[in-house]
Protein backbone atom coordinates (compact mmCIF):
# COMPACT_ATOMS: atom_id res chain seq x y z
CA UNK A 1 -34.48 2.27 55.26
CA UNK A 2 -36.20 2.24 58.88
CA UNK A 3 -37.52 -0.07 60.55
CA UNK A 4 -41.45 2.02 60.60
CA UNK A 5 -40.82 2.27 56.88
CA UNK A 6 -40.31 -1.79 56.75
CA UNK A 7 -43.01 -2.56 58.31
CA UNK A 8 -45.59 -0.19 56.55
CA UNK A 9 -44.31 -1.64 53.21
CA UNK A 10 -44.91 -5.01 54.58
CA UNK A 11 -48.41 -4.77 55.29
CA UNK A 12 -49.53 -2.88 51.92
CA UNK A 13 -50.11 -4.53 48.39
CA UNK A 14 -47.61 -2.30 46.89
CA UNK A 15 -45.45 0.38 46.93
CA UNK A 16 -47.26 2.85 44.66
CA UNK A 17 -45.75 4.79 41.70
CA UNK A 18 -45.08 8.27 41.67
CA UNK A 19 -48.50 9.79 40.18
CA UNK A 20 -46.86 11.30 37.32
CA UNK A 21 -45.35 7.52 36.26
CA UNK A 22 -48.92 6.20 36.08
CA UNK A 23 -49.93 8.91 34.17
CA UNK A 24 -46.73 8.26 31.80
CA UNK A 25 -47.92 4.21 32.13
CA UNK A 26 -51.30 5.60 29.87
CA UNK A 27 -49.49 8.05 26.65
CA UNK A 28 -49.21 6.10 23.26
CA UNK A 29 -46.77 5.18 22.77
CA UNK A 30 -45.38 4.78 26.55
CA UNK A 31 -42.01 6.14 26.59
CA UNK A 32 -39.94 3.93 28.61
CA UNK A 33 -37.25 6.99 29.99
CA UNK A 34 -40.33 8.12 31.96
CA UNK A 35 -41.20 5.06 34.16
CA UNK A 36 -37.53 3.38 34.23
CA UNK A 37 -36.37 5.54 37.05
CA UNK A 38 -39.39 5.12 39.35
CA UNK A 39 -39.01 1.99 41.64
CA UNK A 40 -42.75 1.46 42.24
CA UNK A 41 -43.21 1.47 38.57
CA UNK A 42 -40.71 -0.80 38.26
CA UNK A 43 -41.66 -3.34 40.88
CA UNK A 44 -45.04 -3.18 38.82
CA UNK A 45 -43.92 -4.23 35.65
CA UNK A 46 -42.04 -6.75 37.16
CA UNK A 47 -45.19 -8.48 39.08
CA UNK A 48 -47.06 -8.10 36.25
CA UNK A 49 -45.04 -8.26 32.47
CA UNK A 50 -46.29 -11.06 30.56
CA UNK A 51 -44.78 -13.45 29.49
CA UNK A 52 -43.03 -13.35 33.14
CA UNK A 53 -39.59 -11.93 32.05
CA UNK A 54 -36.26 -13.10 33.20
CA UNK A 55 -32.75 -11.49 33.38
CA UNK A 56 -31.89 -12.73 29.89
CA UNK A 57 -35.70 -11.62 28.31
CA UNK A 58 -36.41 -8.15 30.38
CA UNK A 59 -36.77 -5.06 28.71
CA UNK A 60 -38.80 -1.74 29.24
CA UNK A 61 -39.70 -1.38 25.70
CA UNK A 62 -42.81 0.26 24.77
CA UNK A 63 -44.92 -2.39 23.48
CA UNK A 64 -44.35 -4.19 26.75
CA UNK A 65 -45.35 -1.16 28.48
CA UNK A 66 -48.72 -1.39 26.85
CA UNK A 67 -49.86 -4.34 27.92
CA UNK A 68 -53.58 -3.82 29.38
CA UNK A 69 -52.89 -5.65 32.33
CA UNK A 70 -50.30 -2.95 33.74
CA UNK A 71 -52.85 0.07 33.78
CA UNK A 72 -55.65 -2.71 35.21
CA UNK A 73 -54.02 -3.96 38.00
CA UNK A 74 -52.72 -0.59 38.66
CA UNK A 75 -55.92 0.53 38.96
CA UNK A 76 -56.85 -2.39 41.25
CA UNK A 77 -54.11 -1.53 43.45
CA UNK A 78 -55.08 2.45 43.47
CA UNK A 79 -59.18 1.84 44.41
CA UNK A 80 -57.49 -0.98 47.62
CA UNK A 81 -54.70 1.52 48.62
CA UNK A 82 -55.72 4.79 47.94
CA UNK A 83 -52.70 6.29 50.41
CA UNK A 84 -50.20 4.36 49.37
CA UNK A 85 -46.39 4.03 50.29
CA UNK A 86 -44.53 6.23 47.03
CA UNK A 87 -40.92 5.20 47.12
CA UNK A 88 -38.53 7.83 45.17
CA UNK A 89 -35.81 7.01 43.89
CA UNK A 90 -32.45 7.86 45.54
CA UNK A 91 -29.16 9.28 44.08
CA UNK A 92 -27.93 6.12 44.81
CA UNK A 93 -29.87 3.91 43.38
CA UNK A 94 -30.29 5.88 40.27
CA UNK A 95 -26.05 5.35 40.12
CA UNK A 96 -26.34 1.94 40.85
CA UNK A 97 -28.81 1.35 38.32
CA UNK A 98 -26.62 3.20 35.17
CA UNK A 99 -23.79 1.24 36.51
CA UNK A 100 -25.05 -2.26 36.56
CA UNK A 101 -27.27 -1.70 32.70
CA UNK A 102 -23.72 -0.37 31.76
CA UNK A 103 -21.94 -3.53 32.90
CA UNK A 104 -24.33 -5.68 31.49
CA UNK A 105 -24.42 -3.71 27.87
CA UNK A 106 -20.53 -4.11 28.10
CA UNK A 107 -20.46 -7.75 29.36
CA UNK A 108 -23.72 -9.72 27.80
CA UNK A 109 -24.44 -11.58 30.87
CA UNK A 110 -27.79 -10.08 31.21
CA UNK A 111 -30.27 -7.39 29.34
CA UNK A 112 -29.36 -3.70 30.77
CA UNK A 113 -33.00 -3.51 31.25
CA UNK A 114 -33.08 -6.58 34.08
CA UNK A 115 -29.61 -4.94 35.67
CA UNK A 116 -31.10 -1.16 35.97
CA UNK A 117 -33.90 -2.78 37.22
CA UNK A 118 -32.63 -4.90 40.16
CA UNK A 119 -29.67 -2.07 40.79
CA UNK A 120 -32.60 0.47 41.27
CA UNK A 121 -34.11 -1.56 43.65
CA UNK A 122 -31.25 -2.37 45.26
CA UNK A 123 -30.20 1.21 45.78
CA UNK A 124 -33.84 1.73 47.54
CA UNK A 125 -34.83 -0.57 48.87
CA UNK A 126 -31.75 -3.27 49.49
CA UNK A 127 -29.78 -1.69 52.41
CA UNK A 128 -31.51 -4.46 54.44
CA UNK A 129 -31.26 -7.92 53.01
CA UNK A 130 -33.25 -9.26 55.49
CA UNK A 131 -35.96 -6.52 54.00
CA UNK A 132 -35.51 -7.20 50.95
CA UNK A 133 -36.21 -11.35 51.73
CA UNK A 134 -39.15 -10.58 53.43
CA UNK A 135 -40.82 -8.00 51.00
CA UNK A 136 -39.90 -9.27 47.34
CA UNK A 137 -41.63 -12.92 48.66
CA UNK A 138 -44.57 -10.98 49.43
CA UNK A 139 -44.90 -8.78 45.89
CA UNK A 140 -44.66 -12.19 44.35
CA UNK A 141 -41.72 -10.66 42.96
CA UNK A 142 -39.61 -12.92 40.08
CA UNK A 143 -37.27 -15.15 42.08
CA UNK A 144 -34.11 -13.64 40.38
CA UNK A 145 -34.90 -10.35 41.83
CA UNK A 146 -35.01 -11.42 45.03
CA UNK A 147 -32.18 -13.72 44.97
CA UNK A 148 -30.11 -11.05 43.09
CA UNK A 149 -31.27 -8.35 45.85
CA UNK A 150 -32.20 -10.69 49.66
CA UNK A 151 -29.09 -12.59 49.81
CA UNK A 152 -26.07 -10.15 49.20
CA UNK A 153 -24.09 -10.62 52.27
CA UNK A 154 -23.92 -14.68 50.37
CA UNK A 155 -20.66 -15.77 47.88
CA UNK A 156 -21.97 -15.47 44.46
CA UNK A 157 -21.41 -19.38 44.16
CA UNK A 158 -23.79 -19.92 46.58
CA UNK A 159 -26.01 -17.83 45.25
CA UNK A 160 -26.22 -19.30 41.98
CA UNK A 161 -26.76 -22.60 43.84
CA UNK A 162 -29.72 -21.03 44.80
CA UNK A 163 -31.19 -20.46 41.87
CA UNK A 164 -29.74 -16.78 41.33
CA UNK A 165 -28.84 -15.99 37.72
CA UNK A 166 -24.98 -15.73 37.85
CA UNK A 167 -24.67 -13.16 34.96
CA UNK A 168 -27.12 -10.79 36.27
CA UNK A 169 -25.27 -11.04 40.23
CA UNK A 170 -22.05 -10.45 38.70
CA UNK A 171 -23.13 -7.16 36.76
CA UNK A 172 -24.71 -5.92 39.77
CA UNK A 173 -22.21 -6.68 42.80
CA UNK A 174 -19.82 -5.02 40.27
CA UNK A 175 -21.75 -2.08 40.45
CA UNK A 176 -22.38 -2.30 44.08
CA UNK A 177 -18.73 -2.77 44.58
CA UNK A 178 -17.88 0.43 42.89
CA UNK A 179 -20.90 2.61 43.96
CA UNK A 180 -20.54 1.46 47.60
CA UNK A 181 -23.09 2.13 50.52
CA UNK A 182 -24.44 -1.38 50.52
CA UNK A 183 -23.07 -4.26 52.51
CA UNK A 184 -22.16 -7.00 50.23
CA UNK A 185 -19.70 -10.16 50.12
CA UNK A 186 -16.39 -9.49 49.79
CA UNK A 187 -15.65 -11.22 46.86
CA UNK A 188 -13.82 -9.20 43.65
CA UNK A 189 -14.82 -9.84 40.11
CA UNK A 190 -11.56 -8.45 37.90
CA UNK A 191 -13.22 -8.41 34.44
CA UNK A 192 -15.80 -6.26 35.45
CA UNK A 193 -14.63 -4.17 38.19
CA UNK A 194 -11.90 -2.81 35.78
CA UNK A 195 -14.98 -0.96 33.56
CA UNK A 196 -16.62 0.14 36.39
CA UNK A 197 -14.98 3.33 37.37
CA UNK A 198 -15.53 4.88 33.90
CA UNK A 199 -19.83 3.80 34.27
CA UNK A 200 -19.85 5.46 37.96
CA UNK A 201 -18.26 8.67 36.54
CA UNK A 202 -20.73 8.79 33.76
CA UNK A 203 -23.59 8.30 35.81
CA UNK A 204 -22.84 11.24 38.23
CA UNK A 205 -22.45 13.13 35.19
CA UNK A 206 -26.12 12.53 34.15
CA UNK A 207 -28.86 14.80 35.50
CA UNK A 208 -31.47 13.05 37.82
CA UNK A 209 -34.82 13.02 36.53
CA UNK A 210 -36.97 15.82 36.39
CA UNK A 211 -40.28 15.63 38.94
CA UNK A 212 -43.38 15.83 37.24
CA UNK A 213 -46.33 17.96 37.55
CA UNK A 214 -49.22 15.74 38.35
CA UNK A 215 -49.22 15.49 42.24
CA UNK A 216 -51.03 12.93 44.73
CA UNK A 217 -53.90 14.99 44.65
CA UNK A 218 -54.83 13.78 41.00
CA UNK A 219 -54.77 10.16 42.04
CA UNK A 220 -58.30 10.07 42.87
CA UNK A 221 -58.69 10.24 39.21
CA UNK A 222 -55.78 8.10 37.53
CA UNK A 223 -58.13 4.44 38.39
CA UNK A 224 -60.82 5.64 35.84
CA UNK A 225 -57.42 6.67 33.53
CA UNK A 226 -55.94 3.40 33.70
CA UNK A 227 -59.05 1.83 33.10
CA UNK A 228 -60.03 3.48 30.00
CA UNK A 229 -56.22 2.96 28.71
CA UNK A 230 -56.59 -0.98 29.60
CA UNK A 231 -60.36 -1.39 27.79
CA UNK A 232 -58.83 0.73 24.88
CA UNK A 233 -55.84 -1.62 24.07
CA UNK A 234 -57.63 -4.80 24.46
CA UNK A 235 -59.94 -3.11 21.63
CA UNK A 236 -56.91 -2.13 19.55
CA UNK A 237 -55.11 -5.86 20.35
CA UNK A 238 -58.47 -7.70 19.30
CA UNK A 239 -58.47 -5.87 16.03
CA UNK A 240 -54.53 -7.02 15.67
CA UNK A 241 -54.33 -10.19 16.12
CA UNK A 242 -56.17 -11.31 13.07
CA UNK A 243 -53.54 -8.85 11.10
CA UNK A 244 -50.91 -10.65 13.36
CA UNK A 245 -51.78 -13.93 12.39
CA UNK A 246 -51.96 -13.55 9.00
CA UNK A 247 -48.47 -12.53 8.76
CA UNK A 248 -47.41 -15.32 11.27
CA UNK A 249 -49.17 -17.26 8.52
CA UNK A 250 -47.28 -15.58 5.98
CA UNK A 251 -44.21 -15.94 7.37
CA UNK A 252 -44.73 -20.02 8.27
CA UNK A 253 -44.81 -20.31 4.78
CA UNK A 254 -42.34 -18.41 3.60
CA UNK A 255 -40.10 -20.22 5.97
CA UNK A 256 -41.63 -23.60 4.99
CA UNK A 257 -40.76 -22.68 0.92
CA UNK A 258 -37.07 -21.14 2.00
CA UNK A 259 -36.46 -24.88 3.83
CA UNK A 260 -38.15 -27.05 0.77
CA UNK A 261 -35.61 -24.65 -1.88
CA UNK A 262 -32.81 -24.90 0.61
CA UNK A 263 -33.53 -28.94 1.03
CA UNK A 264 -34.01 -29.42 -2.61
CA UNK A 265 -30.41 -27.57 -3.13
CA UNK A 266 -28.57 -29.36 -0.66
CA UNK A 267 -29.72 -32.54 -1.97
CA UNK A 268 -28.71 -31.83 -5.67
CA UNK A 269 -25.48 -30.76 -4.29
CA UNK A 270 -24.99 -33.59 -2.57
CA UNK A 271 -26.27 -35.91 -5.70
CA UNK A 272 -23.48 -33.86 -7.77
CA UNK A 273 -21.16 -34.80 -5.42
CA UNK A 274 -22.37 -38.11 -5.26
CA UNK A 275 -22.54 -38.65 -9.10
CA UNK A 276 -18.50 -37.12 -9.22
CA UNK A 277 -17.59 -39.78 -6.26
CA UNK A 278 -19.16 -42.61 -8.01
CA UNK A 279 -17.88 -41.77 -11.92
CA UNK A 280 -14.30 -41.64 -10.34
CA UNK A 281 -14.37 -44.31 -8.08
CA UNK A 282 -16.15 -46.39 -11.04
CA UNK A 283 -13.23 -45.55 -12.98
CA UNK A 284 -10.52 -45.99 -10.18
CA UNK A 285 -11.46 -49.15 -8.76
CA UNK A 286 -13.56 -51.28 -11.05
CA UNK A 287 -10.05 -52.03 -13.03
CA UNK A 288 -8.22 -53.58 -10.16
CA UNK A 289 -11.31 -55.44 -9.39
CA UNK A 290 -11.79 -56.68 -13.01
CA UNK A 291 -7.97 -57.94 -12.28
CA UNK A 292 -8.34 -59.74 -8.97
CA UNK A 293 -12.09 -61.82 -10.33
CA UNK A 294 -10.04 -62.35 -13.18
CA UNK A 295 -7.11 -63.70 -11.40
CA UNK A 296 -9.26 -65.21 -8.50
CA UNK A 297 -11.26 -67.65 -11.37
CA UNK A 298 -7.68 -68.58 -12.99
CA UNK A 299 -6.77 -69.69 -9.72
CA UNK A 300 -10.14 -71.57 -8.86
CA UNK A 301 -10.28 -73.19 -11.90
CA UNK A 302 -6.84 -75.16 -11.23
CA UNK A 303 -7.73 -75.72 -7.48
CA UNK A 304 -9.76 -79.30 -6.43
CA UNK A 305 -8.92 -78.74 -2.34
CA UNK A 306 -12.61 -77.74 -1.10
CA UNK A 307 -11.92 -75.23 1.06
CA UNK A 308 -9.80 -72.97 -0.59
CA UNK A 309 -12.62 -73.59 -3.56
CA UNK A 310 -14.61 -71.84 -0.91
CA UNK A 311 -12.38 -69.03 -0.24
CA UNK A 312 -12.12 -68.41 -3.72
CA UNK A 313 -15.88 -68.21 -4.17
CA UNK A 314 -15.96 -65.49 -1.35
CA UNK A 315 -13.45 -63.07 -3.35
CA UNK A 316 -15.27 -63.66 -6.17
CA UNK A 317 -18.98 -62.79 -4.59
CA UNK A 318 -16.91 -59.73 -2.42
CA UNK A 319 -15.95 -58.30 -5.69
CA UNK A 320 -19.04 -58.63 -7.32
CA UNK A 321 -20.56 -57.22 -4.66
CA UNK A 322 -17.92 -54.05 -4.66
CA UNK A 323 -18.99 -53.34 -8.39
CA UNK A 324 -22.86 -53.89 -7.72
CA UNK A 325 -22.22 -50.78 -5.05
CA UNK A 326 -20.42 -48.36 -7.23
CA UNK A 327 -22.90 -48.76 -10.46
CA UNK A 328 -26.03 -48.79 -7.94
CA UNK A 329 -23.76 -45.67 -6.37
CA UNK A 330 -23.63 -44.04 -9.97
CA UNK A 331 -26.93 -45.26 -11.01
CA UNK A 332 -28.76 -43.57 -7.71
CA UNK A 333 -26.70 -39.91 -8.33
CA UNK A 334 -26.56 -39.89 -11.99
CA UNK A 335 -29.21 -42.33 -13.21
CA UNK A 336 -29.90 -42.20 -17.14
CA UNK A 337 -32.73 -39.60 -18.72
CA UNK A 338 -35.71 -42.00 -19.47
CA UNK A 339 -37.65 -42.53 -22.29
CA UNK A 340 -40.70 -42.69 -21.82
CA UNK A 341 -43.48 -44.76 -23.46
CA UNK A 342 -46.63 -46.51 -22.59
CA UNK A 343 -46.00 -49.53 -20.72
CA UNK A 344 -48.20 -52.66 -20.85
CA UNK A 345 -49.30 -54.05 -17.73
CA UNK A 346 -48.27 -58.02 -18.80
CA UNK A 347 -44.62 -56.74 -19.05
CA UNK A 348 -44.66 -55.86 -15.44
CA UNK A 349 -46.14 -59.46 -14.57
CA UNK A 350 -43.77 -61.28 -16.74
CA UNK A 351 -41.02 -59.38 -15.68
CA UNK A 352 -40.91 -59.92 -12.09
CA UNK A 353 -42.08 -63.12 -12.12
CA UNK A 354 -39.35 -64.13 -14.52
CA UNK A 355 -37.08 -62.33 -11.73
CA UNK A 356 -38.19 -63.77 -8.82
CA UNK A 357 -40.27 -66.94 -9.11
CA UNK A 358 -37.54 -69.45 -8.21
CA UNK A 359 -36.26 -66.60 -5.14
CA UNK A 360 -39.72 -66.71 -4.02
CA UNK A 361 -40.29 -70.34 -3.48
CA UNK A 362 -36.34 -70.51 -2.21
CA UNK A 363 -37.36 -68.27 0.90
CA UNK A 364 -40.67 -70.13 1.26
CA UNK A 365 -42.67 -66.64 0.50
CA UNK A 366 -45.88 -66.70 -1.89
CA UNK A 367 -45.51 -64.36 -4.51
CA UNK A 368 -49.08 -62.91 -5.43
CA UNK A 369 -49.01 -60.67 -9.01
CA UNK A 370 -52.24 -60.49 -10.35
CA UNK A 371 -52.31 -59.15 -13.36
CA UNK A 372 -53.72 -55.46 -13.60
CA UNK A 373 -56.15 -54.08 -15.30
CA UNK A 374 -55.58 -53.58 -19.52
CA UNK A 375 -55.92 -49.64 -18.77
CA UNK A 376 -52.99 -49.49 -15.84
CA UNK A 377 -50.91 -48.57 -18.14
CA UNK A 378 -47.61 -46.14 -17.00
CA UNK A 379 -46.12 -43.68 -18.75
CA UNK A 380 -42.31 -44.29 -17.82
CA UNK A 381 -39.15 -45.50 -18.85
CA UNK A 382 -39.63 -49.36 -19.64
CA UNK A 383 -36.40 -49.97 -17.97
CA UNK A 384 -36.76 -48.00 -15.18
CA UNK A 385 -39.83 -49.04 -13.63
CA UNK A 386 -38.29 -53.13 -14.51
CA UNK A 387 -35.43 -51.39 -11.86
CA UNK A 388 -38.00 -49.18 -9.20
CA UNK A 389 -40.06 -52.82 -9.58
CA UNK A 390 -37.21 -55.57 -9.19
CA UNK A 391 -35.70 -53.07 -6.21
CA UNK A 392 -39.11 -53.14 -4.09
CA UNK A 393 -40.28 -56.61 -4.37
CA UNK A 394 -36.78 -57.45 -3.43
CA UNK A 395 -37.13 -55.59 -0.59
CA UNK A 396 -40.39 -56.99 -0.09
CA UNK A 397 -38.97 -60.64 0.29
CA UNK A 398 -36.57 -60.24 2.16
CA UNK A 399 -38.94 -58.85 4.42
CA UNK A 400 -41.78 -61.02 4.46
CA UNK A 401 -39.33 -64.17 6.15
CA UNK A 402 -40.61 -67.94 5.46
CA UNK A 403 -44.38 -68.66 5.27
CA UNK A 404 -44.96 -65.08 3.91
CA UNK A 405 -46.03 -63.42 1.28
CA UNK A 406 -45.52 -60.52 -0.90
CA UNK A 407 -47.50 -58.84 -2.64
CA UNK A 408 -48.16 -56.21 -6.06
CA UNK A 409 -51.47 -55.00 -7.45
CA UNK A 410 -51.99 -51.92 -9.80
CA UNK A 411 -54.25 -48.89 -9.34
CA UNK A 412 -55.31 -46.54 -11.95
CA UNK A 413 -57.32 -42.65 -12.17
CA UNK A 414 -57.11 -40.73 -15.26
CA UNK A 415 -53.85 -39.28 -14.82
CA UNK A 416 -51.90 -41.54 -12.45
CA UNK A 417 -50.87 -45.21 -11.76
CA UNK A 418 -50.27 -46.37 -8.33
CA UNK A 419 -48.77 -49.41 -8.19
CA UNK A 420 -48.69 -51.10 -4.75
CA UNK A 421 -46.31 -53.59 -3.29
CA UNK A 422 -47.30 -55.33 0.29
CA UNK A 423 -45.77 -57.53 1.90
CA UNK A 424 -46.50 -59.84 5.39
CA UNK A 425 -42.94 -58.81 7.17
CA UNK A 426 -42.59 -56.66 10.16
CA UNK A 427 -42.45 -52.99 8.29
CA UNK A 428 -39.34 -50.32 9.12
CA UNK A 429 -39.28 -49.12 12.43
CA UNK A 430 -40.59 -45.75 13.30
CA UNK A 431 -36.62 -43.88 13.05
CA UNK A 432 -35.84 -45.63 10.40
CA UNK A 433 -38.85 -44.10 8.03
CA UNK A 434 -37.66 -40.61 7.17
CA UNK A 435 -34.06 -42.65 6.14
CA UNK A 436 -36.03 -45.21 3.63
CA UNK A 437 -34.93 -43.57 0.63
CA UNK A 438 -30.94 -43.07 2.08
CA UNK A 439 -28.87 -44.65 0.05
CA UNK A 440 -26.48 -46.66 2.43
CA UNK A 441 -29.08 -45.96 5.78
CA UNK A 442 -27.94 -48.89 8.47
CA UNK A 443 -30.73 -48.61 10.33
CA UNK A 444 -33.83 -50.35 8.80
CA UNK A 445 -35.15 -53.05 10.59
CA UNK A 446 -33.98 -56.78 10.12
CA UNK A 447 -34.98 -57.95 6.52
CA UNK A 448 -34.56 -54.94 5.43
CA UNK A 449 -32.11 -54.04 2.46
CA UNK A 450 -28.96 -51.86 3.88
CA UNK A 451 -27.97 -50.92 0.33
CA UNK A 452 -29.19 -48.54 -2.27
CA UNK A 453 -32.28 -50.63 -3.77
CA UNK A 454 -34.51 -48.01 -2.20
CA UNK A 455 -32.89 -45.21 -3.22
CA UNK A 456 -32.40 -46.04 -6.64
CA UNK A 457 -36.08 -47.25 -7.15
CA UNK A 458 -37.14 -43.56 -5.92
CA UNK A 459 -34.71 -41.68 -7.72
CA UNK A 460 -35.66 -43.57 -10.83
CA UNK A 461 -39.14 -42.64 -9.97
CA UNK A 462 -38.82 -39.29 -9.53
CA UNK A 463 -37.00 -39.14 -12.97
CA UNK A 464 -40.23 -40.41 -13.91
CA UNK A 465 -42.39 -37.82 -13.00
CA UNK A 466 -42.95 -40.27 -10.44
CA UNK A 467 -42.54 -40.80 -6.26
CA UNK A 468 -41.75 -43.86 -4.50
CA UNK A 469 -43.60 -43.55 -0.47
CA UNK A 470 -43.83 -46.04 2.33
CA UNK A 471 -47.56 -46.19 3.98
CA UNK A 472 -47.25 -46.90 7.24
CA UNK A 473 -50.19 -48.46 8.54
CA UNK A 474 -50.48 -49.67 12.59
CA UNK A 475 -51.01 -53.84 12.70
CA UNK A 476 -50.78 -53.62 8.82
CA UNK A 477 -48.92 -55.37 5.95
CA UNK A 478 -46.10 -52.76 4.97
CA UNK A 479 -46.56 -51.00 2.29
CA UNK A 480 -44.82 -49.36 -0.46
CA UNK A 481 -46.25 -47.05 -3.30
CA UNK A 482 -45.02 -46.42 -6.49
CA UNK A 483 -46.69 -43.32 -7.68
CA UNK A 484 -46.41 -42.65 -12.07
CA UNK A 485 -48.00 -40.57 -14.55
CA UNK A 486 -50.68 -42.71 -17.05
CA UNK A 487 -50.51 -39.68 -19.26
CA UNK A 488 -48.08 -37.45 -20.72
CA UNK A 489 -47.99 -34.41 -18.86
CA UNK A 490 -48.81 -32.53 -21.68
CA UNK A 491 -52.24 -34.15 -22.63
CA UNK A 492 -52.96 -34.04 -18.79
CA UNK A 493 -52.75 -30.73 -18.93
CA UNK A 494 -54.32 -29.86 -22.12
CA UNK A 495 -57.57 -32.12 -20.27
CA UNK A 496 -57.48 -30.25 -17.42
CA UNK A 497 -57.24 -26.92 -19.14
């Protein structure tokens, strides 16, 4: 590369493709063996590939090769620089280039695509670093090109400090190394320098490519060519992309449905599991806990010193609590088929205030159950909406703090009950939401129950027919919703019908 020749590349736009490239650059479908040995062509599609590639993403594939914007710009470029500077491409660089894609096919550190590329380049136009630094700036060139190419004589650490892609610089100073003809670092890379030799013989085994038989003369011509090309595949992309987004759309859900059936199979699994755990550890450890309350109240019962009363009264609560955890453990995984009736609203008022009256007015918290109306009535498992109830409005207490309140009301349609339980306390924090329904989650806010009350009330639910769903609301009371059927499926669906 002379000096003259430097300086006439400097002060043009581009260095224009062999005519016979751009003509290539407008067949459908392009055929990517035809442009991939001509460096003009390739500095082209590397200015002007959308989405701007990278060594990891570039490829000369054919549907990149028909992006409009390639034969418009060219265009462009032909009508401001008629003349021109063609570059053709050397022995050389053509070695350099099978090399380096070879490397990188071998070695994964880069697409063969981004490593033929920068080796062809190289081989061209690289003798000169200094060139290369002040040319590739100019193109507007992708930095890793002009790292990979501008700054050879560098250690590849220092390189890659730069910015350089270290995968792509290894592939090609490999094939640098064993081509030869370029100065370049000292600086051996074993791994890849043992597969070279067998790429460099290959390469000189493979026949340059052929010249082809549209000369300069035709170029007058090739703008109105490239135009045409560019106005007909924005035409042909407009009439794709609704076809294009319906299968995106198709495919979204698709994937959504595969995630919901894959969810809804991990979490039986993991209830089966659950249910095994709790039957066997039910089985295992309630006896030996049945043996030290047992032996705990024997030994309370002869005991008048008040503080190891006290100690006694903590094994007896910590056991209690132990078998309250494995049947709430059992009762969450493998909870009991319901039978299910029409229940009465005045059963759900008497029940919970019968539960927690005396609670309520121990933690200072007004308990407000107005009675529903006669027709909210559910269509559940007496006992388990007594549980999903008795677990929330727990919940909701503890919550709510002194001076509070809590909360339940009743809301009825034709075919479902939602019964809603508010209460004046803080509400779970934004990560703790999607855990709510956890059983054992210890990260709900203060007030909150750490245990399986949550759980249980929405797996009893969704035995049910049912849901159990926190509202959140911003500056609002928090907000739970228990969701049940008022009908038998059946007739709901025979009135619908």
């Amino acid at each position: 590369m002379d000096a003259a020749w430097v300086q006439s590349a400097l002060a043009r736009p581009w260095l224009r493709p062999a005519a016979t490239s751009l003509v290539a650059l407008t067949d459908d479908p392009v055929t990517p063996v035809r442009v991939a040995h001509d460096p003009g062509l390739v500095l082209h599609l590397l200015r002007y590939t959308r989405p701007t590639p990278t060594p990891d993403t570039f490829e000369i594939t054919p549907s990149g090769l028909s992006q409009p914007g390639l034969c418009e710009t060219a265009a462009a470029l032909l009508e401001l620089d008629p003349s021109g500077l063609p570059t053709v491409s050397t022995d050389s660089a053509r070695v350099t280039a099978h090399v380096g894609a070879g490397l990188a096919r071998l070695s994964g550190l880069c697409t063969p695509d981004a490593a033929a590329a920068v080796g062809l380049l190289l081989g061209t136009l690289g003798r000169s670093a200094k060139s290369a630094r002040k040319m590739f700036p100019r193109w507007r060139l992708p930095a890793w090109v002009t790292l990979a190419v501008g700054f050879l004589e560098l250690p590849l650490a220092d390189v890659g400090t730069l910015g350089g892609h270290h995968g792509l610089l290894r592939a090609i100073r490999a094939a640098v190394r064993a081509v030869g003809g370029v100065p370049i670092y000292p600086e051996a890379d074993p791994e890849l320098d043992s597969q070279a030799p067998f790429l460099l013989e290959q390469a000189r085994m493979v026949a340059p490519p052929r010249a082809g038989e549209v000369g300069d003369a035709d170029l007058k011509l090739l703008p109105r060519l490239l135009r045409a090309t560019a106005k007909l595949r924005q035409r042909t992309g407009q009439v794709l992309v609704p076809d294009l987004e319906r299968q995106i759309d198709q495919l979204t859900a698709a994937l959504a449905k595969t995630r919901a059936e894959f969810d809804a199979t991990m979490k039986d699994a993991r209830l089966r599991s659950l249910a095994e755990y709790a039957a066997g550890a039910a089985h295992e450890i309630n006896t030996p806990l049945a043996v030290i309350s047992t032996n705990t109240q024997l030994l309370r019962s002869a005991e008048d010193e008040p503080d190891r009363l006290g100690r006694y009264d903590t094994i007896i609560r910590q056991t209690k609590r132990i078998h309250e955890i494995l049947y709430g453990s059992r009762q969450f995984a493998l909870p009991p088929q319901p039978q299910p009736a029409f229940v009465s609203p005045a059963a759900w008022v008497a029940d919970l205030e019968a539960e927690f009256a005396a609670e309520a007015a121990e933690r200072q918290v007004t308990l407000d159950l107005p009675c529903p109306r006669a027709a909210a009535r559910a269509w559940a498992d007496a006992s388990h909406l007594r549980t999903i109830l008795s677990h929330l409005v727990k919940n909701a207490l503890e919550a709510a703090g002194p001076g509070g309140w809590v909360r339940v009301r009743a809301e009825v349609d034709f075919a479902t009950v939602r019964i809603v339980v508010e209460d004046s306390g803080r509400g779970p924090t934004a990560a703790a939401v999607p855990h709510l329904f956890d059983p054992f989650y210890s990260g709900r806010s203060a007030g909150r129950g750490r245990g399986l009350g949550l759980a249980i009330a929405w797996r009893l639910a969704k035995q049910n027919g049912g849901d159990v769903s926190y509202e959140p609301r911003p500056n609002q009371p928090a907000r739970f919703v228990v969701t049940l059927p008022a009908v038998p499926a059946e007739m709901s669906d025979r009135r619908s019908a």
